[in-house]
C-alpha atoms as a PDB file:
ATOM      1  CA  UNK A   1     107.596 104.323 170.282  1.00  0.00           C
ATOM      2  CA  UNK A   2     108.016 104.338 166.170  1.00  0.00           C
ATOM      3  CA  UNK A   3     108.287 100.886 164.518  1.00  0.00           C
ATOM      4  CA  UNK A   4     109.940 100.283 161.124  1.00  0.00           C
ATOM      5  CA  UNK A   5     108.522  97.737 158.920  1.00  0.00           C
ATOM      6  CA  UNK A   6     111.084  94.963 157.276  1.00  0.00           C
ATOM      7  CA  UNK A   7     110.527  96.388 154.136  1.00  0.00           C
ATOM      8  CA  UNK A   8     111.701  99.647 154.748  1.00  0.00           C
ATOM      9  CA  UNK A   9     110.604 103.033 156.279  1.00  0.00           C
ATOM     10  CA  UNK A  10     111.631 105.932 157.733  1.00  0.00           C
ATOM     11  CA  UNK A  11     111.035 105.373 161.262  1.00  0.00           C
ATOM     12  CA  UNK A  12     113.297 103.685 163.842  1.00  0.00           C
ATOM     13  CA  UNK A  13     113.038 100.850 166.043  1.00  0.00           C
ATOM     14  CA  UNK A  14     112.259  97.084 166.080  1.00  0.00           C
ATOM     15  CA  UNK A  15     111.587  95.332 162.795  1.00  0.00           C
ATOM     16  CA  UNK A  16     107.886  94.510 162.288  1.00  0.00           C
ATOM     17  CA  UNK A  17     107.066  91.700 159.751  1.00  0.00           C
ATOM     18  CA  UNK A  18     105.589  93.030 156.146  1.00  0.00           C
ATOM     19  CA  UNK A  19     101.897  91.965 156.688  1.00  0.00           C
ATOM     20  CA  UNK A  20     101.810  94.326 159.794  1.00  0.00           C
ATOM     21  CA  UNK A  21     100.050  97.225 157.787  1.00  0.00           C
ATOM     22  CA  UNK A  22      97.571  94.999 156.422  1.00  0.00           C
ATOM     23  CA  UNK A  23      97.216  93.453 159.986  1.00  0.00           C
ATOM     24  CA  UNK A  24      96.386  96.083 161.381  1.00  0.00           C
ATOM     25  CA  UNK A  25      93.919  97.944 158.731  1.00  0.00           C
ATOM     26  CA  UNK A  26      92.318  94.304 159.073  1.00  0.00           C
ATOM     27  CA  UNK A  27      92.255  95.055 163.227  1.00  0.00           C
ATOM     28  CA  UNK A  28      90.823  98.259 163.063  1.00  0.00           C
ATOM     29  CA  UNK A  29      87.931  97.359 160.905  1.00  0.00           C
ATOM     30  CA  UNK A  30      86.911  94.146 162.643  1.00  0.00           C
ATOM     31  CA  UNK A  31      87.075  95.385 165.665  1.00  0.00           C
ATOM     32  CA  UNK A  32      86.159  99.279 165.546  1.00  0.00           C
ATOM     33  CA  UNK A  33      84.956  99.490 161.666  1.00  0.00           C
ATOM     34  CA  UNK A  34      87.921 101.845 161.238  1.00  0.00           C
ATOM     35  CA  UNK A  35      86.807 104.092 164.441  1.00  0.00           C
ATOM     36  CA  UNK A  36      83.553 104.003 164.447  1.00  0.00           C
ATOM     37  CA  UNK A  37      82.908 102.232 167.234  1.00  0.00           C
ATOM     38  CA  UNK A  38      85.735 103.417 169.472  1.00  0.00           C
ATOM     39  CA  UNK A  39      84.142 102.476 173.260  1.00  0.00           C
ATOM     40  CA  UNK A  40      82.305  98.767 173.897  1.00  0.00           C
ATOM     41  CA  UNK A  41      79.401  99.337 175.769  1.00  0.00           C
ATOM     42  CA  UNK A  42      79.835  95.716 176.941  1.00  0.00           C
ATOM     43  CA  UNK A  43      83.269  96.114 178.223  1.00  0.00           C
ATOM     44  CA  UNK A  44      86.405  97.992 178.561  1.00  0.00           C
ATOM     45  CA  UNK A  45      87.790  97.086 174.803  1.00  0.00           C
ATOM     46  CA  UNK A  46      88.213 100.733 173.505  1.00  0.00           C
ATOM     47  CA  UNK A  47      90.446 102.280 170.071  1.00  0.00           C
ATOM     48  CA  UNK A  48      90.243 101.292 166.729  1.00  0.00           C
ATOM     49  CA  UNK A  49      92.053  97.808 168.106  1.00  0.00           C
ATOM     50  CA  UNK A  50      89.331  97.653 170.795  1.00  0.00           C
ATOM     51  CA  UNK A  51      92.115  96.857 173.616  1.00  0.00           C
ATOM     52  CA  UNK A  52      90.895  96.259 176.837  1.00  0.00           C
ATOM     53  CA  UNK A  53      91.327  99.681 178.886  1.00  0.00           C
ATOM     54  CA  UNK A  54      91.483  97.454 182.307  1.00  0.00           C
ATOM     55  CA  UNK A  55      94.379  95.549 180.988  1.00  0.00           C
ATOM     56  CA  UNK A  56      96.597  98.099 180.050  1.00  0.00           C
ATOM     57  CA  UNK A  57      95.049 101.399 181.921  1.00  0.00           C
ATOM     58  CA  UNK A  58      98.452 100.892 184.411  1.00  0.00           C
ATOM     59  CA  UNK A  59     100.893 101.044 182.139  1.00  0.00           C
ATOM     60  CA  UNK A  60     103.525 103.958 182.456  1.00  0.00           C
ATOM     61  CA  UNK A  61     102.444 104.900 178.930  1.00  0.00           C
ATOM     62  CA  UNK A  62      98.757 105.679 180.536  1.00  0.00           C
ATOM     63  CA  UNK A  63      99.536 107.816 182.941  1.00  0.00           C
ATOM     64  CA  UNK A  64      97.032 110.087 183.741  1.00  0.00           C
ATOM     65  CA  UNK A  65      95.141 109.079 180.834  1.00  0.00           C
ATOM     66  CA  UNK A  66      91.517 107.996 181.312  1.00  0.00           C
ATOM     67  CA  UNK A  67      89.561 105.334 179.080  1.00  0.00           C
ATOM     68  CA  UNK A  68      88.247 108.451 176.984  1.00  0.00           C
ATOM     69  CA  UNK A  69      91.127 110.050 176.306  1.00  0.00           C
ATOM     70  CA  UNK A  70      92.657 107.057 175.014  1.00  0.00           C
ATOM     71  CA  UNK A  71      89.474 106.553 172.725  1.00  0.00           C
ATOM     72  CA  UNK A  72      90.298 109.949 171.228  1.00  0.00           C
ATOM     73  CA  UNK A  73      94.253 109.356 171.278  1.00  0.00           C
ATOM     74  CA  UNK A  74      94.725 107.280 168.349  1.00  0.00           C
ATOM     75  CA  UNK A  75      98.988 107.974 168.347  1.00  0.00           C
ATOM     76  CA  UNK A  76      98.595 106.244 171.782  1.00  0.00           C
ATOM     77  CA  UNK A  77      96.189 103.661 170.453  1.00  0.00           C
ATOM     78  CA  UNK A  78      99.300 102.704 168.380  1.00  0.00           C
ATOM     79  CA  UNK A  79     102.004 103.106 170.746  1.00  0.00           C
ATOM     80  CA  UNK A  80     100.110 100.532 172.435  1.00  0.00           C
ATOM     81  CA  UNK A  81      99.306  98.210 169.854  1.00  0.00           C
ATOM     82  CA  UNK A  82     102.705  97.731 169.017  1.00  0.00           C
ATOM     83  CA  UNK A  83     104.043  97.001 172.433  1.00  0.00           C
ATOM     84  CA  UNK A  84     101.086  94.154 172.453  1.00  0.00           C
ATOM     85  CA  UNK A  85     102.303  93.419 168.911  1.00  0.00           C
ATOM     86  CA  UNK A  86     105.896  92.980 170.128  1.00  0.00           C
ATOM     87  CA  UNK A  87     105.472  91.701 173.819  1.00  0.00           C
ATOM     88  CA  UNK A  88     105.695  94.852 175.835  1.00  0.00           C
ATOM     89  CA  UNK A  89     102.602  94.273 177.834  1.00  0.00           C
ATOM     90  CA  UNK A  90     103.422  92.321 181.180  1.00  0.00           C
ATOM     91  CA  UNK A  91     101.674  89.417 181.825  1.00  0.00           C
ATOM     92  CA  UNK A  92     100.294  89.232 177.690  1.00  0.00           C
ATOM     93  CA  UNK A  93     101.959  87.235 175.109  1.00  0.00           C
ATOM     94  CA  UNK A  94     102.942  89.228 172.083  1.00  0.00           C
ATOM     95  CA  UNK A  95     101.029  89.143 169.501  1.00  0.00           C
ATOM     96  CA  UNK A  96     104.101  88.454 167.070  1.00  0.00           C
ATOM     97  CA  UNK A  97     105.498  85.560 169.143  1.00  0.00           C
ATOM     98  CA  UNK A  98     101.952  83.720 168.813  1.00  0.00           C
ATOM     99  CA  UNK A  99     102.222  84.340 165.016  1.00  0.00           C
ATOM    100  CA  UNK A 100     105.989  82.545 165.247  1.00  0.00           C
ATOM    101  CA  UNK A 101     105.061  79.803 168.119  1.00  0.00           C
ATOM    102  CA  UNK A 102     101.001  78.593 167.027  1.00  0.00           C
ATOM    103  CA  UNK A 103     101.514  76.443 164.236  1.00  0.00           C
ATOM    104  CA  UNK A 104      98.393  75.599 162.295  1.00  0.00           C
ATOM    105  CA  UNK A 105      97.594  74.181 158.520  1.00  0.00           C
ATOM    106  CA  UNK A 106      94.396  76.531 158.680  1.00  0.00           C
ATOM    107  CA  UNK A 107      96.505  79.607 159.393  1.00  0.00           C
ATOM    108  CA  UNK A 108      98.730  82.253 158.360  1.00  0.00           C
ATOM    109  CA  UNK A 109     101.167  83.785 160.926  1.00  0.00           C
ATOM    110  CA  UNK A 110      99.488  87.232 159.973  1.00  0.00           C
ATOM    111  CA  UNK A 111      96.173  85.335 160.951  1.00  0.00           C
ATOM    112  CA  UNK A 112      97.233  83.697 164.205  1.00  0.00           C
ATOM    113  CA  UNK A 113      98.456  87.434 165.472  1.00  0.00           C
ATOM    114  CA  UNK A 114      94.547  88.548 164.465  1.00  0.00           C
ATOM    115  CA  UNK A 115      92.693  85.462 166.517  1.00  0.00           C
ATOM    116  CA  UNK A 116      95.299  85.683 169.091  1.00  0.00           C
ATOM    117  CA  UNK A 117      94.148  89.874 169.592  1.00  0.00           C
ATOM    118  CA  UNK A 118      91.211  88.527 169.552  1.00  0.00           C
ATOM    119  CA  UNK A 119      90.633  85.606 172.072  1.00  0.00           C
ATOM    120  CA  UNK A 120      94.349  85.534 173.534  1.00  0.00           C
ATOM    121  CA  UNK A 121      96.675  83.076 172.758  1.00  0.00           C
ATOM    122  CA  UNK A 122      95.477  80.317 175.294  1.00  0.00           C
ATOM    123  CA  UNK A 123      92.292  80.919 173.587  1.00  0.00           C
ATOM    124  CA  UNK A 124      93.946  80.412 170.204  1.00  0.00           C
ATOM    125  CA  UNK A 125      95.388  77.393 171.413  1.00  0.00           C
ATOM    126  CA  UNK A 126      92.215  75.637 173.191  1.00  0.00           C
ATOM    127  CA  UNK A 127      90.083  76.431 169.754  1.00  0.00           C
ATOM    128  CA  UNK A 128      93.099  74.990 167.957  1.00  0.00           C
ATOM    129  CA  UNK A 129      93.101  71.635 169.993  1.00  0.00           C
ATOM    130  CA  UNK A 130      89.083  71.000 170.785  1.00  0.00           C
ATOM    131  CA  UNK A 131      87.518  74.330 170.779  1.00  0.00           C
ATOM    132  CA  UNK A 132      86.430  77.204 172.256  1.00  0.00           C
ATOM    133  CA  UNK A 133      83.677  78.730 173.741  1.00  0.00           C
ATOM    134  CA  UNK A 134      84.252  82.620 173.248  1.00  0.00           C
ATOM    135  CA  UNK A 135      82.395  84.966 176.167  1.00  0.00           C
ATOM    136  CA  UNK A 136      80.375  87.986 175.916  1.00  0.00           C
ATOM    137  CA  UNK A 137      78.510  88.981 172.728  1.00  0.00           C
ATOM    138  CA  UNK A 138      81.466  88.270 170.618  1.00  0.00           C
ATOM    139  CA  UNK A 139      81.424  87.460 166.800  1.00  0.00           C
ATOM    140  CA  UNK A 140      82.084  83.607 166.625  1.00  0.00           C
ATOM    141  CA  UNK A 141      85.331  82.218 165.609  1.00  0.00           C
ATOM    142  CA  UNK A 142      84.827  81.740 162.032  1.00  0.00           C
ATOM    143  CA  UNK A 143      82.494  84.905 161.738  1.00  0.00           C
ATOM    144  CA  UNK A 144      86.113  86.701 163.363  1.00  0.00           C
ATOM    145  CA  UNK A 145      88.481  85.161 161.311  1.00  0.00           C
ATOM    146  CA  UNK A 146      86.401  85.412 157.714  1.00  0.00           C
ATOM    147  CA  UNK A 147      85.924  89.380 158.608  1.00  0.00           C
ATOM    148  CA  UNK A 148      89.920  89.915 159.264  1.00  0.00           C
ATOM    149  CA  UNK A 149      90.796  87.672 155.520  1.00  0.00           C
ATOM    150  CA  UNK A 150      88.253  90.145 153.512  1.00  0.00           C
ATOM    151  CA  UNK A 151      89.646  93.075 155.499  1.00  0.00           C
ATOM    152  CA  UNK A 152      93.183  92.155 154.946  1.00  0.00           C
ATOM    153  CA  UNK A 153      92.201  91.289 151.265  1.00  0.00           C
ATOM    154  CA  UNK A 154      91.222  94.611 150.607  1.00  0.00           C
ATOM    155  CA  UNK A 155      93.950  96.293 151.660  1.00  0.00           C
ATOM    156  CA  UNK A 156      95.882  98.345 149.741  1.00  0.00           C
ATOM    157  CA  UNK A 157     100.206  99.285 150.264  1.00  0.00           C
ATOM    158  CA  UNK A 158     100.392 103.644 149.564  1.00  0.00           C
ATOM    159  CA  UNK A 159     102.568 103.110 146.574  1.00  0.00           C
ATOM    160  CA  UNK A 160     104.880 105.310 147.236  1.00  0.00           C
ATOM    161  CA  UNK A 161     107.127 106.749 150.445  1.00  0.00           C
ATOM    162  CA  UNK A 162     105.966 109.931 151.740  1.00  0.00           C
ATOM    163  CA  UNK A 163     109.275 110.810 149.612  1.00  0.00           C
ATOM    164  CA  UNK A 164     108.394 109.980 146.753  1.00  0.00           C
ATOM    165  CA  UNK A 165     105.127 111.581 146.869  1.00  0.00           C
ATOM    166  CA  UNK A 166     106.893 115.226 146.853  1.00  0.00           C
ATOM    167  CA  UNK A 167     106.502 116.766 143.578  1.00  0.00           C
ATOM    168  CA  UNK A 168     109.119 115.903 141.147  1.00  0.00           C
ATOM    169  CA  UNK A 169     111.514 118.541 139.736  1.00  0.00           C
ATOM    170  CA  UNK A 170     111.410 118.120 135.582  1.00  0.00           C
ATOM    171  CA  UNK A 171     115.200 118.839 134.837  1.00  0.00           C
ATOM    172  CA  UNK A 172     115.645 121.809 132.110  1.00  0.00           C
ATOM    173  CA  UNK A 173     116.477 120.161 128.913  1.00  0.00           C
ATOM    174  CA  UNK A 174     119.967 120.869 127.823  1.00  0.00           C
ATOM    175  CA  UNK A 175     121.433 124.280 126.358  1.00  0.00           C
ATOM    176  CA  UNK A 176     121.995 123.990 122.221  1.00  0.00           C
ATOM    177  CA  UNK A 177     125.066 125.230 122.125  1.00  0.00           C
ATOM    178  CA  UNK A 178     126.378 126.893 118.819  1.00  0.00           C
ATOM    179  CA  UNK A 179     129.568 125.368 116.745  1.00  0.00           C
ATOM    180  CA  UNK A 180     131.754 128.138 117.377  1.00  0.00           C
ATOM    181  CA  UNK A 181     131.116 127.995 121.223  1.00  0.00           C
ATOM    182  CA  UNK A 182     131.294 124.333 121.309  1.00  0.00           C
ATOM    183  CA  UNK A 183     135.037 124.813 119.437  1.00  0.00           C
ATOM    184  CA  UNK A 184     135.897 127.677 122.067  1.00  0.00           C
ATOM    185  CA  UNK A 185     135.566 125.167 124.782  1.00  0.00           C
ATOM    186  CA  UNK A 186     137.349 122.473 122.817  1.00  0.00           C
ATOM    187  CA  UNK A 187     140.262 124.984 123.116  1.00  0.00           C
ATOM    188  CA  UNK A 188     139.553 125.304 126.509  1.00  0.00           C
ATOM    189  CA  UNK A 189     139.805 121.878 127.599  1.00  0.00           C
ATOM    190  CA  UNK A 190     142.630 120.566 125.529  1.00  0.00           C
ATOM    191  CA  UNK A 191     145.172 123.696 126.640  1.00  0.00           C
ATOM    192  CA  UNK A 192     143.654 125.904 129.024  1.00  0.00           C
ATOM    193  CA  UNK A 193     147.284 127.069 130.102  1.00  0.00           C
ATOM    194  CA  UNK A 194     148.356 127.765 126.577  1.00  0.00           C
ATOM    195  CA  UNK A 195     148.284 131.822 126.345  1.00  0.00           C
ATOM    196  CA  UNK A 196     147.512 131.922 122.125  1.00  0.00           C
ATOM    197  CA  UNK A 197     145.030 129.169 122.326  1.00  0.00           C
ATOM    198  CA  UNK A 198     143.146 130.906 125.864  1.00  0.00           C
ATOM    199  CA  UNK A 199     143.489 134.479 123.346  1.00  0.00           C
ATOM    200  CA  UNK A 200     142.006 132.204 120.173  1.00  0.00           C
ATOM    201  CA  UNK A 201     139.459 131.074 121.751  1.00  0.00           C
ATOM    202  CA  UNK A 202     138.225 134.100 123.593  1.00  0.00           C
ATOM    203  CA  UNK A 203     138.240 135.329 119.848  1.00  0.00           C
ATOM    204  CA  UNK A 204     136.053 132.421 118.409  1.00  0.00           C
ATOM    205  CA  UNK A 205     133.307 133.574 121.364  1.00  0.00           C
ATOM    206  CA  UNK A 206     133.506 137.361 120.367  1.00  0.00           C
ATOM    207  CA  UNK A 207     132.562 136.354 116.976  1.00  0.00           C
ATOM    208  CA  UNK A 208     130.001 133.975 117.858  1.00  0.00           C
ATOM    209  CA  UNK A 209     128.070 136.653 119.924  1.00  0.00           C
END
């Protein structure tokens, strides 16, 4: 699976909203500090988005692929992130659909997709309403959500497609061409099927040689 972003790309598939990239850069270093942690010791989460391996380790995509393979795979790491990202999980709301359904004055959509990874949407929703008490050695709410904002923060776009990144070819500046040449064509262009004026201006380059 290849996702486009809505603000271009080369890749095919399902539109992903623009703060994606900077979603998941943010992801990655909350949760893995960019792959360095790639396998909790306290549970199954595993990748730079620290997904739980028990939760998706059936998954026709996972075939045959054990939890530390999939630390090392980080195409697959992606492949999954974006079917979580878009709903393709079973029994796990996408992440996107949490960002369009949670409403919340404290939160950007971009923000409720991050908090949502983290402690699941019902989770999202009971913190929302009266809060909630995270389990396991887990960063706290606020501790979560304040590392994500500086992550995303920091962020920065590549400013340019891998297109535009190919070396640019300087056009050659253009030929000075000499007066009698530049009359020869004149000829050329005004009666080309003229015989005397072809033989004239054949003449004109000769002497301009």
């Amino acid at each position: 699976m290849r996702l486009r972003y809505q603000n271009g790309g080369s890749v095919t598939g399902p539109s992903m909203p623009d703060w994606y990239p900077a979603f998941l850069h943010a992801v990655s270093g909350v949760e893995s500090s960019y792959g360095k942690n790639m396998m909790n010791p306290n549970s199954t989460a595993t990748g730079l988005y620290q997904q739980l391996y028990s939760e998706i380790k059936n998954l026709p995509e996972m075939k045959g692929v054990s939890r530390a393979d999939f630390a090392k795979n980080k195409s697959l790491q992606q492949d999954i992130q974006d079917m979580r990202m878009l709903g393709k999980i079973p029994g796990v709301p996408g992440l996107l659909r949490n960002a369009r359904d949670i409403k919340s004055k404290n939160l950007k959509p971009d923000e409720v997709a991050a908090m949502s990874h983290f402690i699941g949407r019902d989770g999202l929703m009971q913190q929302l309403k009266s809060g909630y008490d995270i389990p396991g050695k887990n960063a706290s709410f606020d501790q979560y959500l304040s590392r994500y904002r500086a992550a995303r923060d920091a962020y920065k776009p590549p400013t340019q497609s891998p297109e535009a990144q190919l070396e640019v070819v300087q056009p050659m500046p253009p030929r000075q061409v000499e007066p009698g040449l530049q009359n020869a064509f004149k000829i050329l262009r005004e009666s080309p099927q003229v015989s005397l004026d072809l033989q004239n201006a054949i003449n004109i380059l000769q002497r301009g040689q």
